[in-house]
PDB file of N, CA and C in Angstrom:
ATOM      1  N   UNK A   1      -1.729 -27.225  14.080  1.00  0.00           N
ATOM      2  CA  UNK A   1      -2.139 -25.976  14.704  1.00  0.00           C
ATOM      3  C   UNK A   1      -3.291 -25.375  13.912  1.00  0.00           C
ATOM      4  N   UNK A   2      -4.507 -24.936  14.622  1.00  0.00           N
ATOM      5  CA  UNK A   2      -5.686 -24.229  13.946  1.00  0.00           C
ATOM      6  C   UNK A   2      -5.231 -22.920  13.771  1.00  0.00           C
ATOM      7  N   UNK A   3      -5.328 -22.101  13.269  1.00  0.00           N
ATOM      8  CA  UNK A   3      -5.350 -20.538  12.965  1.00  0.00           C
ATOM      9  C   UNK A   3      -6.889 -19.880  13.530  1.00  0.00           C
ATOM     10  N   UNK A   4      -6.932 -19.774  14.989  1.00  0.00           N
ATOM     11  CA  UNK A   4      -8.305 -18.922  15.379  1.00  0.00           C
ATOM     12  C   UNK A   4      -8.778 -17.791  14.140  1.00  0.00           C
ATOM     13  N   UNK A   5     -10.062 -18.007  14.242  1.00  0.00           N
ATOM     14  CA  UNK A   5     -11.032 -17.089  12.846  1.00  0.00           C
ATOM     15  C   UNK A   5     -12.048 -16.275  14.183  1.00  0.00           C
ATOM     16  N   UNK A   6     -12.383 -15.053  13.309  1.00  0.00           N
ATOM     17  CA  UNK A   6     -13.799 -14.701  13.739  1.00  0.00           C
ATOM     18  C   UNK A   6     -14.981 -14.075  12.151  1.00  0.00           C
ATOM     19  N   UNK A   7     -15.715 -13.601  12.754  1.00  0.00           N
ATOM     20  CA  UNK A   7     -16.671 -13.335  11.727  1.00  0.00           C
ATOM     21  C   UNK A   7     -16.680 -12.398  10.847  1.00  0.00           C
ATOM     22  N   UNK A   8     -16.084 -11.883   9.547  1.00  0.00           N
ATOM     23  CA  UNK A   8     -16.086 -11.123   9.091  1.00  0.00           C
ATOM     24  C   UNK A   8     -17.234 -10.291   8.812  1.00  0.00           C
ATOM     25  N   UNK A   9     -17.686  -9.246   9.347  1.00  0.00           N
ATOM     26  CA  UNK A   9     -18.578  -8.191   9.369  1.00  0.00           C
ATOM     27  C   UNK A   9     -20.358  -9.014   9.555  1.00  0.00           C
ATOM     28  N   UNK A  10     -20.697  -8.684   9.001  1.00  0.00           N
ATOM     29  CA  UNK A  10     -22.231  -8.980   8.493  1.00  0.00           C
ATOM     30  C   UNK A  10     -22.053 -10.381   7.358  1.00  0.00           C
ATOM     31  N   UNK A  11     -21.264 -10.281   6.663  1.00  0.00           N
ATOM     32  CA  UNK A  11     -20.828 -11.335   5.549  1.00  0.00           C
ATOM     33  C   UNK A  11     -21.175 -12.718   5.871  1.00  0.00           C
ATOM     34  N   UNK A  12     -20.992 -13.607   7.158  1.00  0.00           N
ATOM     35  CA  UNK A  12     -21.098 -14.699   7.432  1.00  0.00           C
ATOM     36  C   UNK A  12     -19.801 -15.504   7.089  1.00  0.00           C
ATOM     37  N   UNK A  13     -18.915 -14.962   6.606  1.00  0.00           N
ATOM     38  CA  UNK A  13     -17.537 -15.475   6.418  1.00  0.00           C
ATOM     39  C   UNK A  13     -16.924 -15.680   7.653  1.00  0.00           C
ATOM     40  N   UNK A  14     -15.727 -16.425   7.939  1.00  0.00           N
ATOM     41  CA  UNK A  14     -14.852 -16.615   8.983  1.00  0.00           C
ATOM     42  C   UNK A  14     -13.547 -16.019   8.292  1.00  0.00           C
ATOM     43  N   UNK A  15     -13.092 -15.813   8.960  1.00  0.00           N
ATOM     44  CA  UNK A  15     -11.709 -15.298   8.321  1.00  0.00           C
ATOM     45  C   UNK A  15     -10.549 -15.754   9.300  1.00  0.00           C
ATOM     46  N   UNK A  16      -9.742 -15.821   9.142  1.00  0.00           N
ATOM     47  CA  UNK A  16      -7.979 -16.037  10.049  1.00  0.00           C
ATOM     48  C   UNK A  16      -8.278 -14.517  10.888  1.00  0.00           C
ATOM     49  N   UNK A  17      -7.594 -14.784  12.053  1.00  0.00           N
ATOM     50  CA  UNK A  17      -7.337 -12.914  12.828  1.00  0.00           C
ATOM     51  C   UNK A  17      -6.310 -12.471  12.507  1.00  0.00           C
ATOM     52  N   UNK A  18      -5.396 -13.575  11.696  1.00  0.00           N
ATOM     53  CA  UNK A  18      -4.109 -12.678  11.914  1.00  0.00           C
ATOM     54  C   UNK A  18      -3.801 -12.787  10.452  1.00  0.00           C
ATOM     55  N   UNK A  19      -3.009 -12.108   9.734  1.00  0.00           N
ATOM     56  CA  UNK A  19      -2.321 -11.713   8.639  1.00  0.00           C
ATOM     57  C   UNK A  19      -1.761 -12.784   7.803  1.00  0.00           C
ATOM     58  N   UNK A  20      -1.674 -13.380   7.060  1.00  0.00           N
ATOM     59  CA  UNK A  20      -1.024 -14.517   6.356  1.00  0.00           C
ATOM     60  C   UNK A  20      -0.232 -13.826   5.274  1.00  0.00           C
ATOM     61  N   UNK A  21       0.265 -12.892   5.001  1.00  0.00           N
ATOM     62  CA  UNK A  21       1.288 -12.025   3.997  1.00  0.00           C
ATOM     63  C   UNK A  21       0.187 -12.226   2.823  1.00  0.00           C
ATOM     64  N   UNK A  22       0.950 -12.210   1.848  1.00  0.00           N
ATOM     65  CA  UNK A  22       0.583 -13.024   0.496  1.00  0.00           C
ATOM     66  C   UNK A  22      -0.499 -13.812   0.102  1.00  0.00           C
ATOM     67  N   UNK A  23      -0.750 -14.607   1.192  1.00  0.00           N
ATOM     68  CA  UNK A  23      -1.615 -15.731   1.127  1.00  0.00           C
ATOM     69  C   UNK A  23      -2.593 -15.671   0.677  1.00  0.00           C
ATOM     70  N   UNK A  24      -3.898 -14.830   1.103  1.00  0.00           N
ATOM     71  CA  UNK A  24      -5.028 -14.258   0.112  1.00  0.00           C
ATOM     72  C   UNK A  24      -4.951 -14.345  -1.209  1.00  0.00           C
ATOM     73  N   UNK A  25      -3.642 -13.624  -1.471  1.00  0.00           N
ATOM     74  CA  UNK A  25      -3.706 -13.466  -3.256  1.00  0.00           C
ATOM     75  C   UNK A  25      -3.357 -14.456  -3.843  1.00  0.00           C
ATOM     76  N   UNK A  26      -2.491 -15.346  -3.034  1.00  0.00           N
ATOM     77  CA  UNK A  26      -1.981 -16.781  -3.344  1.00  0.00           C
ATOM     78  C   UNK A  26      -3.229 -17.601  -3.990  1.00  0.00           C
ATOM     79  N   UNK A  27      -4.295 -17.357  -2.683  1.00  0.00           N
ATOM     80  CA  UNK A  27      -5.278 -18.343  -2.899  1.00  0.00           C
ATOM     81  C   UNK A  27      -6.395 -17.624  -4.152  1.00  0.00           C
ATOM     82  N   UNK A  28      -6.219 -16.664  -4.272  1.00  0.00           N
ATOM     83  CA  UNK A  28      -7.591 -16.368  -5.200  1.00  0.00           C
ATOM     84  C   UNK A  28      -6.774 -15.816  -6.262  1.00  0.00           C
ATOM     85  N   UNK A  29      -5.331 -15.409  -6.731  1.00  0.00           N
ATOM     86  CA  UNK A  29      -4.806 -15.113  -8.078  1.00  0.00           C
ATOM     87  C   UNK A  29      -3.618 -16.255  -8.801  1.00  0.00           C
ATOM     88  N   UNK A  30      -3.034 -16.753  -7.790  1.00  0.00           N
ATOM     89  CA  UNK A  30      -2.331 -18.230  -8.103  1.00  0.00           C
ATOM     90  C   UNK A  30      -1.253 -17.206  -7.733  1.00  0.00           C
ATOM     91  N   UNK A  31      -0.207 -17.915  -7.606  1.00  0.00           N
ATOM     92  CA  UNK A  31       1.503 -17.662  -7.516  1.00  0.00           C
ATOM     93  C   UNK A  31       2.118 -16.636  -8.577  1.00  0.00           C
ATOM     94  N   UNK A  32       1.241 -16.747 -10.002  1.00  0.00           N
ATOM     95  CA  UNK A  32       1.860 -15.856 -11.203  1.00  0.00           C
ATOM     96  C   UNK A  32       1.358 -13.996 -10.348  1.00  0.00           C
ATOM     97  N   UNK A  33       0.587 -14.249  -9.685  1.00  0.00           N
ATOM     98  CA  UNK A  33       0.947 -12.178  -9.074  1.00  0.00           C
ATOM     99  C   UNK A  33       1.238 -12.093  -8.175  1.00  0.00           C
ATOM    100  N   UNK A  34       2.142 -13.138  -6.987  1.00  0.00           N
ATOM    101  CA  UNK A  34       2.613 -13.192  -6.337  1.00  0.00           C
ATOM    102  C   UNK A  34       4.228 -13.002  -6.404  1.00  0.00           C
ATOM    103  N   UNK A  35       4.457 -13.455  -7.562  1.00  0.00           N
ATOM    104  CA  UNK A  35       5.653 -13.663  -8.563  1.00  0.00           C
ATOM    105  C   UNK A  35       5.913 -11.792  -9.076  1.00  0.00           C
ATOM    106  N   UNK A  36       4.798 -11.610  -9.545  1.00  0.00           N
ATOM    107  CA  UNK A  36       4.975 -10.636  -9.759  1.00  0.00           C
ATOM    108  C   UNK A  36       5.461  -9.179  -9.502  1.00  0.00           C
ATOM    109  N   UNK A  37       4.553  -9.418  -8.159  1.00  0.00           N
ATOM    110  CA  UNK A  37       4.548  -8.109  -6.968  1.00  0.00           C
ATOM    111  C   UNK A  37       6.361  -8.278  -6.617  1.00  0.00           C
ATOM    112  N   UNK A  38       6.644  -9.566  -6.522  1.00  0.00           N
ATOM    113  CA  UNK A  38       8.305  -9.626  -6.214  1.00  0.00           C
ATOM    114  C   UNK A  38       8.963  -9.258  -6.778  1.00  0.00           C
ATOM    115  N   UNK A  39       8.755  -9.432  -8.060  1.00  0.00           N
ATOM    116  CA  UNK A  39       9.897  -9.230  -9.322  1.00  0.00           C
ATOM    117  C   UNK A  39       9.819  -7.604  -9.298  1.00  0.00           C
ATOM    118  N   UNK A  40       8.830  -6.845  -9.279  1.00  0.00           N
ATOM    119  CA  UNK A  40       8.391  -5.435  -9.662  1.00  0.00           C
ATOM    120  C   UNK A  40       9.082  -4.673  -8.496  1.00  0.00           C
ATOM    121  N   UNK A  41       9.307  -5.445  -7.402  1.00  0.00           N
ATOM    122  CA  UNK A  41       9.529  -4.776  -6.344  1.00  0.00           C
ATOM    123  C   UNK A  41       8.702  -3.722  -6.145  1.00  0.00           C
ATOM    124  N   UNK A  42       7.013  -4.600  -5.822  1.00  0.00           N
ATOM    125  CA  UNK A  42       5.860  -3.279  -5.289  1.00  0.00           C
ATOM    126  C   UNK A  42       5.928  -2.450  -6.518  1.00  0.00           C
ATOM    127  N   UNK A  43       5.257  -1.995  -5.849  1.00  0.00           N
ATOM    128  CA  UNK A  43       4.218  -0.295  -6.765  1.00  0.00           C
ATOM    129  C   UNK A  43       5.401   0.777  -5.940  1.00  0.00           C
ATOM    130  N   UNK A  44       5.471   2.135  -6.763  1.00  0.00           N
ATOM    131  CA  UNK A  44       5.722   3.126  -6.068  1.00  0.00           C
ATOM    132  C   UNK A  44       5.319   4.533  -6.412  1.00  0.00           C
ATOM    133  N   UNK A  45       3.826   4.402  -6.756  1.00  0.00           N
ATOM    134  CA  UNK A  45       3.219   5.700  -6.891  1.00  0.00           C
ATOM    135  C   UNK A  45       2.291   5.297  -6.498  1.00  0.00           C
ATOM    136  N   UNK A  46       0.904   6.233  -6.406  1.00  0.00           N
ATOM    137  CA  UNK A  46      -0.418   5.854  -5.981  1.00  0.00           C
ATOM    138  C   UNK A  46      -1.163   4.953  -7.217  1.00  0.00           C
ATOM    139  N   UNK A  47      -0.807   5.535  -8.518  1.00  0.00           N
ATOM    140  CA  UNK A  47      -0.899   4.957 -10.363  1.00  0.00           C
ATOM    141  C   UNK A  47      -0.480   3.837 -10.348  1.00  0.00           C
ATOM    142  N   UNK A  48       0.394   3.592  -9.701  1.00  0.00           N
ATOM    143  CA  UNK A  48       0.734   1.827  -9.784  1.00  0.00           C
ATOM    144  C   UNK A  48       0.456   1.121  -9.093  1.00  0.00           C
ATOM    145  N   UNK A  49       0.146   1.714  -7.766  1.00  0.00           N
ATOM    146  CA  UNK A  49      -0.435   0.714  -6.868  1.00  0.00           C
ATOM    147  C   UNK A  49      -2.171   0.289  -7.274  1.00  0.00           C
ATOM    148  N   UNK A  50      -3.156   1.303  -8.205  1.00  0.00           N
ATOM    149  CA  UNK A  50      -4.400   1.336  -8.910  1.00  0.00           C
ATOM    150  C   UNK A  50      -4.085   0.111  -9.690  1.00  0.00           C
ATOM    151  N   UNK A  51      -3.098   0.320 -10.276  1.00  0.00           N
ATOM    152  CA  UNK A  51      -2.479  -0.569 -11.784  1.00  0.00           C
ATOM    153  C   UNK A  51      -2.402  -1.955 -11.380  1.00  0.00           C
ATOM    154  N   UNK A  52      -1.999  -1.903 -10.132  1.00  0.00           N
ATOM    155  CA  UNK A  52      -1.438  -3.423  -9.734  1.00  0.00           C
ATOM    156  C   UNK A  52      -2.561  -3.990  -9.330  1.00  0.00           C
ATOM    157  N   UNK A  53      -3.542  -2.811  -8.493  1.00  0.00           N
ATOM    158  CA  UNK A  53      -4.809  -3.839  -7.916  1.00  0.00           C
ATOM    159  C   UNK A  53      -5.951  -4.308  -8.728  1.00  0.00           C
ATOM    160  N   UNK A  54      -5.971  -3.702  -9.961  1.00  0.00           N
ATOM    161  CA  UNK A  54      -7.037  -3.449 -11.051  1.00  0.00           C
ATOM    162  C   UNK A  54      -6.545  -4.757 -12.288  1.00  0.00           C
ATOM    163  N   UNK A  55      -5.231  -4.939 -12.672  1.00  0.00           N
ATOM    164  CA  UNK A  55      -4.751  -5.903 -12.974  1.00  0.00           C
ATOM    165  C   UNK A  55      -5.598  -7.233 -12.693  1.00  0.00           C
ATOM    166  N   UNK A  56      -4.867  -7.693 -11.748  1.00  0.00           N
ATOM    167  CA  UNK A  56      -5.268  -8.890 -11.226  1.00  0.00           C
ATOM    168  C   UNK A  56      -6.823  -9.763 -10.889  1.00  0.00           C
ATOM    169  N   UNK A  57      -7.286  -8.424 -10.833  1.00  0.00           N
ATOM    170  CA  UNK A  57      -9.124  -8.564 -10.466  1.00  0.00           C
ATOM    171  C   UNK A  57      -9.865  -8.541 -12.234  1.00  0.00           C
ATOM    172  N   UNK A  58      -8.829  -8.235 -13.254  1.00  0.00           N
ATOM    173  CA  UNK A  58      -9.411  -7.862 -14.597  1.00  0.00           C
ATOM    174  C   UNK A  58      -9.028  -9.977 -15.109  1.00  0.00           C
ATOM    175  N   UNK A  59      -7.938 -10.365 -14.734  1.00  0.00           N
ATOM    176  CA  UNK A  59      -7.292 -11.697 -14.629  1.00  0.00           C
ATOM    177  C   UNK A  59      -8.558 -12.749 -14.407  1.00  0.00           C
ATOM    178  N   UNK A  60      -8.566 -12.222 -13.043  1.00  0.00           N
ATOM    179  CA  UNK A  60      -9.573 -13.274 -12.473  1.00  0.00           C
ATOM    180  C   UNK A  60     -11.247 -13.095 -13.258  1.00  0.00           C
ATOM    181  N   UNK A  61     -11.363 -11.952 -13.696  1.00  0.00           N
ATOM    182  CA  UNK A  61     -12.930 -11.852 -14.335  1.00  0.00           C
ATOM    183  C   UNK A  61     -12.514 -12.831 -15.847  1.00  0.00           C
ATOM    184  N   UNK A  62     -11.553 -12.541 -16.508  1.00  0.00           N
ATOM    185  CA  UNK A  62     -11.513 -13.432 -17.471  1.00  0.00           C
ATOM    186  C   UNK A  62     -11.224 -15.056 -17.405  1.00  0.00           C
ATOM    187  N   UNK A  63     -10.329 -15.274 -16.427  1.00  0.00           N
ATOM    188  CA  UNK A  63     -10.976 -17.171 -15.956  1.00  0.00           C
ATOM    189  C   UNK A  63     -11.831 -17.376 -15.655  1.00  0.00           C
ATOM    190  N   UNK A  64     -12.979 -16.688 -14.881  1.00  0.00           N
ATOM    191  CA  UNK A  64     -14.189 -17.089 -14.222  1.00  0.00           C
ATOM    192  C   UNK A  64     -14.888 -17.205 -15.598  1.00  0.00           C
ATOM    193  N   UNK A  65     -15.035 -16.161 -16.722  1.00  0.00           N
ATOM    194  CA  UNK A  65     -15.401 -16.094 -17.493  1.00  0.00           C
ATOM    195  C   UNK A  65     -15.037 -17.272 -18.714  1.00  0.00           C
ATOM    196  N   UNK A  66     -14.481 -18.298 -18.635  1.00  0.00           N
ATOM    197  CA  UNK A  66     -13.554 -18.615 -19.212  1.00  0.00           C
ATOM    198  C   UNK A  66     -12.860 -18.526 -20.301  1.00  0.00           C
ATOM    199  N   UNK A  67     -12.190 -17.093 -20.796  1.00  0.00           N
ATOM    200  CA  UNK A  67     -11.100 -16.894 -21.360  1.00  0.00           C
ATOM    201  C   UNK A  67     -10.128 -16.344 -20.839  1.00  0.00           C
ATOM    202  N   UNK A  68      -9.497 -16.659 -22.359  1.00  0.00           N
ATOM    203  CA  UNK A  68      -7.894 -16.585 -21.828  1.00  0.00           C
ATOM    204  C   UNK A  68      -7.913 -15.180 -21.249  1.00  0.00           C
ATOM    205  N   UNK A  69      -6.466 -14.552 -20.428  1.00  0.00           N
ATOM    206  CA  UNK A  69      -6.580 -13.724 -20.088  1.00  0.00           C
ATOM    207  C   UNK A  69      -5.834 -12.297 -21.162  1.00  0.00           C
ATOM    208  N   UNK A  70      -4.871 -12.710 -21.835  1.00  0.00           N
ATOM    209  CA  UNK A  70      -4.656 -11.867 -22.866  1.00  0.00           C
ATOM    210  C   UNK A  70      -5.728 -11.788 -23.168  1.00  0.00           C
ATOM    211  N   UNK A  71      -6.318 -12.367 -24.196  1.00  0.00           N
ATOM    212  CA  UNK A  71      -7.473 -12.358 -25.167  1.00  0.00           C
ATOM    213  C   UNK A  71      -8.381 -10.757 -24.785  1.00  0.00           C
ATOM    214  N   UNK A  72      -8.699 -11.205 -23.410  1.00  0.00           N
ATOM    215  CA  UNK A  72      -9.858 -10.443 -23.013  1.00  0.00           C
ATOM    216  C   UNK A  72      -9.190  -9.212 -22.589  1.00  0.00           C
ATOM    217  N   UNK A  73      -8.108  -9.065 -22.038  1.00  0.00           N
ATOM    218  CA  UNK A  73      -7.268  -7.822 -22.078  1.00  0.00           C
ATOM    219  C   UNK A  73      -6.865  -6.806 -23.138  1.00  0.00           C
ATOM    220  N   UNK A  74      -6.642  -7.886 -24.414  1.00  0.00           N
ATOM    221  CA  UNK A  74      -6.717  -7.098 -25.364  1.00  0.00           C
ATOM    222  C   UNK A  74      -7.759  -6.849 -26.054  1.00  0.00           C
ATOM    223  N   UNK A  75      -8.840  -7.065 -25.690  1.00  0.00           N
ATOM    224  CA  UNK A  75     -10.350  -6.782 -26.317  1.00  0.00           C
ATOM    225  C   UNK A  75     -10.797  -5.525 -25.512  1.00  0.00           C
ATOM    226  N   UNK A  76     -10.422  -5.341 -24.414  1.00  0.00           N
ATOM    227  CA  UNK A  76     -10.545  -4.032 -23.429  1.00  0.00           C
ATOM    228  C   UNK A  76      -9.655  -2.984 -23.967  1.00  0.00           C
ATOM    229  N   UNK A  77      -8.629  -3.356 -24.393  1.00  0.00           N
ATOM    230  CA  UNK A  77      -8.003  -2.214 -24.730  1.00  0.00           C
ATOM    231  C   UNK A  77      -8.174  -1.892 -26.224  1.00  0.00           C
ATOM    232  N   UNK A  78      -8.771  -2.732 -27.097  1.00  0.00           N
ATOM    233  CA  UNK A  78      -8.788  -2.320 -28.198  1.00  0.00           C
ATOM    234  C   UNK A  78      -9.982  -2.305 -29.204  1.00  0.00           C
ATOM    235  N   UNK A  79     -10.586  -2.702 -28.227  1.00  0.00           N
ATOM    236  CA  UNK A  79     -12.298  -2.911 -28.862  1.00  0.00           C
ATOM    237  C   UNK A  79     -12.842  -1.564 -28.511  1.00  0.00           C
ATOM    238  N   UNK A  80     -14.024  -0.820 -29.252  1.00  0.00           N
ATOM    239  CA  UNK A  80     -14.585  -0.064 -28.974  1.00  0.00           C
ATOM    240  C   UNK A  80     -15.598  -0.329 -27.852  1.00  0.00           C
ATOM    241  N   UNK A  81     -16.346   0.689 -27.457  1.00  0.00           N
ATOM    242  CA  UNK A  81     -16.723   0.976 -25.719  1.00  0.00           C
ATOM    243  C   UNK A  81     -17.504  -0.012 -25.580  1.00  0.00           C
ATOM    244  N   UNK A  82     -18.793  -0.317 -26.220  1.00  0.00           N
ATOM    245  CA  UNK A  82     -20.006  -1.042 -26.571  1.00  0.00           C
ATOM    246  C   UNK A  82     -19.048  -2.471 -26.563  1.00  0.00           C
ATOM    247  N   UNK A  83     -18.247  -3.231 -27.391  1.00  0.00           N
ATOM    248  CA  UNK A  83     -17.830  -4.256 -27.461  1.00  0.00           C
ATOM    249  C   UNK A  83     -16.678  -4.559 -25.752  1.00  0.00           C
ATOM    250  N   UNK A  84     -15.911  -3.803 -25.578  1.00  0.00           N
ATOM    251  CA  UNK A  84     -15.184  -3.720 -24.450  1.00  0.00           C
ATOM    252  C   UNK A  84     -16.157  -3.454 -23.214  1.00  0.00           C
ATOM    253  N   UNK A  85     -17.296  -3.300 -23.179  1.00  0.00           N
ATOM    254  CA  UNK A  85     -18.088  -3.463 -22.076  1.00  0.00           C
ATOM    255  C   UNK A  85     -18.851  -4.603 -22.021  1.00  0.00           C
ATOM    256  N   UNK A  86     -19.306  -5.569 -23.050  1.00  0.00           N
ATOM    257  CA  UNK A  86     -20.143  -6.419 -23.051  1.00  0.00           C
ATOM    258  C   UNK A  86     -19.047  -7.710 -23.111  1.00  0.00           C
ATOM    259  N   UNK A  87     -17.571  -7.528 -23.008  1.00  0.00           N
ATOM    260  CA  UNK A  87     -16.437  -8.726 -22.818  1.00  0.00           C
ATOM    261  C   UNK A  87     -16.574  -8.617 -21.028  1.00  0.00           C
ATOM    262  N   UNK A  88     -16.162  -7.768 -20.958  1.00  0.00           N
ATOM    263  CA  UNK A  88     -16.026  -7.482 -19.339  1.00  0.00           C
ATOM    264  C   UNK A  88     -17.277  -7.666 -18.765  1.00  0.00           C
ATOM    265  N   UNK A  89     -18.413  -7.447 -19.051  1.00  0.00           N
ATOM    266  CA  UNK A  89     -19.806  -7.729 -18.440  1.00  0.00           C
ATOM    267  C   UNK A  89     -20.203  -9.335 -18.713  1.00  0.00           C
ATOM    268  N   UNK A  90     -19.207 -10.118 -19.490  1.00  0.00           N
ATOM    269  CA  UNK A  90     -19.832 -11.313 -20.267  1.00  0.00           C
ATOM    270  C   UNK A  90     -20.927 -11.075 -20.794  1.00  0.00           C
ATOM    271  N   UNK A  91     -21.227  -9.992 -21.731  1.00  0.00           N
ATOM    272  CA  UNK A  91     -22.096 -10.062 -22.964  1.00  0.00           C
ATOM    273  C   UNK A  91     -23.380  -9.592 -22.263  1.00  0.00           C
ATOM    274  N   UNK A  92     -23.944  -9.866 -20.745  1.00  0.00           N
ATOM    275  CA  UNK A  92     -24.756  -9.361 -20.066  1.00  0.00           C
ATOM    276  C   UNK A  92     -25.398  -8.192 -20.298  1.00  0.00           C
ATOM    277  N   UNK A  93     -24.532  -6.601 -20.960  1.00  0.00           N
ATOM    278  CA  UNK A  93     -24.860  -5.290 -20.824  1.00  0.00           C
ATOM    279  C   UNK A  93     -26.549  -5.412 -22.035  1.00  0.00           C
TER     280      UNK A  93
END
């Protein structure tokens, strides 16, 4: 069975029309925040739902980047501004 797509906006992407749950995050964060969101049973403030989406997108900048993802998490939280901006920028700033 195909899953009919149409064009997402201006983008040139195709996308599915219909909803796949999970699946998105499946495909672009792996199973470990899929795992997650379960175990936590969701967010239940507006602060955690920020927390949860900001997480995962901080994850993925440090594999693309390739480090580990602690590593670079804890360089954000504990490095001063100048050093914690040029981890997260990959050194770019």
């Amino acid at each position: 069975m195909t899953i009919p797509k149409r064009r997402l906006g201006s983008t040139g992407v195709d996308v599915a029309i219909m909803g796949l749950g999970g699946e998105g995050v499946l495909r672009t964060f792996g199973h470990d925040m899929v795992i997650m969101r379960k175990v936590s049973f969701g967010t239940r403030s507006d602060s955690g739902l920020k927390t949860h989406s900001i997480i995962p997108t901080l994850v993925q900048t440090a594999r693309r980047q390739g480090v580990h993802p602690r590593e670079f998490l804890q360089t954000l939280h504990t490095a001063d501004t100048k050093a914690a901006q040029a981890a997260l920028y990959n050194n770019s700033s």
